[in-house]
C-alpha atoms as a PDB file:
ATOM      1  CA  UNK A   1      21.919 209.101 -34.341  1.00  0.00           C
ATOM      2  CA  UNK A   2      23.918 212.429 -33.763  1.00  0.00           C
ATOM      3  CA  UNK A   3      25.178 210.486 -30.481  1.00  0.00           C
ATOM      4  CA  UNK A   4      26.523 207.656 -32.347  1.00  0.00           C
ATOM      5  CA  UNK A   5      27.889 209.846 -34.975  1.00  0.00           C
ATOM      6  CA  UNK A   6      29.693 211.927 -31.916  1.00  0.00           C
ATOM      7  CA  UNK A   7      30.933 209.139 -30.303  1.00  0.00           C
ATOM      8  CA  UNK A   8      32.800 207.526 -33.261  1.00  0.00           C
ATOM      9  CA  UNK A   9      36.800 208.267 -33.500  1.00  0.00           C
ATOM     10  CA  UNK A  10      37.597 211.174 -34.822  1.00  0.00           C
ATOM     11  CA  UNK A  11      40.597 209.383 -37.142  1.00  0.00           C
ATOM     12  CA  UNK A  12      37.511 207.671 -38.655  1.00  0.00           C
ATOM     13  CA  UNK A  13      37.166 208.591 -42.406  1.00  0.00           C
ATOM     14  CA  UNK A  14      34.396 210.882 -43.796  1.00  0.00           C
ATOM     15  CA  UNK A  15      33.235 207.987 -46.169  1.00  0.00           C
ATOM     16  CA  UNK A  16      33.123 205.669 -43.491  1.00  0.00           C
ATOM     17  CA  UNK A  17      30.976 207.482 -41.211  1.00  0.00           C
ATOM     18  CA  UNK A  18      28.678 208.807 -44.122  1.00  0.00           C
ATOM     19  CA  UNK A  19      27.917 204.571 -44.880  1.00  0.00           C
ATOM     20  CA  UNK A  20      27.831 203.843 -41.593  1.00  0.00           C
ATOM     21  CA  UNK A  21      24.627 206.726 -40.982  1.00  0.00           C
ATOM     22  CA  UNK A  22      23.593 205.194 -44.539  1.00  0.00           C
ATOM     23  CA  UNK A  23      23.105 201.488 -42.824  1.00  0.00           C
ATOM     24  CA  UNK A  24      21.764 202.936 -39.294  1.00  0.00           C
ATOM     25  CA  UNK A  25      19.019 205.101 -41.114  1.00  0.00           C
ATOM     26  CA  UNK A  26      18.220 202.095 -43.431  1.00  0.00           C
ATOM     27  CA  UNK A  27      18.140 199.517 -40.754  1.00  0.00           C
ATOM     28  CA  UNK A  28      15.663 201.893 -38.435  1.00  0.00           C
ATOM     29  CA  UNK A  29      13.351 202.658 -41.269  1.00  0.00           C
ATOM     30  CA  UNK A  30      13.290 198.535 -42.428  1.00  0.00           C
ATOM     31  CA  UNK A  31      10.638 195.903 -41.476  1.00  0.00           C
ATOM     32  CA  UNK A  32      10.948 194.214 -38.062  1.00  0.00           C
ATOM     33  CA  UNK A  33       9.971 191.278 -37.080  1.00  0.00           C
ATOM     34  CA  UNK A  34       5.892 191.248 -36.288  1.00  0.00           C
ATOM     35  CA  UNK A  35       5.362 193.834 -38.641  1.00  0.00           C
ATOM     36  CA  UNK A  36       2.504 193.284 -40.449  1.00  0.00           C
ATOM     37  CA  UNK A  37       2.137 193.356 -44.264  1.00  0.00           C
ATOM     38  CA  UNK A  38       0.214 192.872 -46.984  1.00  0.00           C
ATOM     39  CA  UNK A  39       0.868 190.747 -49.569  1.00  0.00           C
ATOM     40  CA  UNK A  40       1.245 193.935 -52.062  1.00  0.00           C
ATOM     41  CA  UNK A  41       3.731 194.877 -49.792  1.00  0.00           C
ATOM     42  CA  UNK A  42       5.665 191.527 -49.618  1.00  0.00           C
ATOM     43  CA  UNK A  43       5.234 191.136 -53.306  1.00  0.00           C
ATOM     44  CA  UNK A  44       6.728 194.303 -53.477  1.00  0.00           C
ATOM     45  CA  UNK A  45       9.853 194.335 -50.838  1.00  0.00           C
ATOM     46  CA  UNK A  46      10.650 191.080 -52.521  1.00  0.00           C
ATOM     47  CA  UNK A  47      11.076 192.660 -55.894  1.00  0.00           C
ATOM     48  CA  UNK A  48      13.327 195.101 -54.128  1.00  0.00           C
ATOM     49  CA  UNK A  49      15.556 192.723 -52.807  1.00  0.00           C
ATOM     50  CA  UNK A  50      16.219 191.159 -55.712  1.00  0.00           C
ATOM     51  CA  UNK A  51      16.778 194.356 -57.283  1.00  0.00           C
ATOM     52  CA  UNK A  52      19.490 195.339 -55.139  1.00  0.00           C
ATOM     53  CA  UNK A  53      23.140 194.389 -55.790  1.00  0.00           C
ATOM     54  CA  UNK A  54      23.821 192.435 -52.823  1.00  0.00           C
ATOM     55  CA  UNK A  55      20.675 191.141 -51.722  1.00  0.00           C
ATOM     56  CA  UNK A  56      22.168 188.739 -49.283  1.00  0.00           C
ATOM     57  CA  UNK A  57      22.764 191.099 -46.719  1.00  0.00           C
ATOM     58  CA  UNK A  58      21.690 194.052 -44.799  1.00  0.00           C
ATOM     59  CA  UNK A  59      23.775 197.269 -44.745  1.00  0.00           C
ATOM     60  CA  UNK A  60      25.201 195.662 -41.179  1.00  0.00           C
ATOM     61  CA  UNK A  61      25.680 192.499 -43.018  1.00  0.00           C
ATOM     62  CA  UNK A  62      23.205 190.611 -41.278  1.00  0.00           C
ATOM     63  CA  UNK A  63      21.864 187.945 -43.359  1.00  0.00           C
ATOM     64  CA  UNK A  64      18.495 188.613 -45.822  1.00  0.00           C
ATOM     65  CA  UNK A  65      18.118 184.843 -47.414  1.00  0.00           C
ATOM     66  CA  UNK A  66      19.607 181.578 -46.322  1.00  0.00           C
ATOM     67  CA  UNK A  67      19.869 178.394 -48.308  1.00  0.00           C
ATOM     68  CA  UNK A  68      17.992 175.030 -47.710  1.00  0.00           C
ATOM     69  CA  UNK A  69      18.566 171.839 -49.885  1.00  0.00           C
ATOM     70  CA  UNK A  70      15.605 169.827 -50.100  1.00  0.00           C
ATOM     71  CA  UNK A  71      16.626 167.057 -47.979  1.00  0.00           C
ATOM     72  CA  UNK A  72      17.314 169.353 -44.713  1.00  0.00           C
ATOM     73  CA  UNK A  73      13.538 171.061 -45.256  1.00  0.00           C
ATOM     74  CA  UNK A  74      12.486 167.355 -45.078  1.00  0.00           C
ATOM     75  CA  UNK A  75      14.015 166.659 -41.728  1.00  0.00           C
ATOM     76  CA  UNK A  76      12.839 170.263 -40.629  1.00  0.00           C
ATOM     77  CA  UNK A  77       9.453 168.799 -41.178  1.00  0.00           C
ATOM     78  CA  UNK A  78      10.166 165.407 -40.264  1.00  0.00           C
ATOM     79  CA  UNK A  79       9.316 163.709 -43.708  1.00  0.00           C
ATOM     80  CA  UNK A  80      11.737 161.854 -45.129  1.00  0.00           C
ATOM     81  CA  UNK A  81      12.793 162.102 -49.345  1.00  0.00           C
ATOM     82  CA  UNK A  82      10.993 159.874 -51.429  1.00  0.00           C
ATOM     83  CA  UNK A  83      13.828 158.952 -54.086  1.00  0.00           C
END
């Protein structure tokens, strides 16, 4: 971290570095993929989320949900809609 931090411009704003350490701590500390959890904890990171005021990204803006309709989970699965 104190690498990154040094290596940034020095014409780079206080503010900007300060959210920019913000993101890179929260990123580290956040789930990765095959982490195990329990369902508590899912249950509970989930009601985070949706607590937050963007939920839709990370602090990197990486996305957190995406949007299916209905008929493109079909094909996904290849079933077909029954209308």
């Amino acid at each position: 971290m104190i690498e990154e931090l040094s290596s940034l411009s020095t014409k780079s704003s206080s503010l900007r570095l300060s959210e920019d350490a913000i993101a890179t701590i929260a990123c580290r500390a956040s789930v990765k993929s095959n982490d195990v959890l329990s369902i508590p904890e899912m249950q509970a990171l989930l009601k985070d989320l949706f607590a937050c005021e963007m939920p839709y990204c990370c602090p990197h803006g990486r996305p957190t949900l995406v949007q299916i309709s209905t008929s493109e989970l079909e094909r996904k699965f290849g079933r077909r809609a029954q209308r």
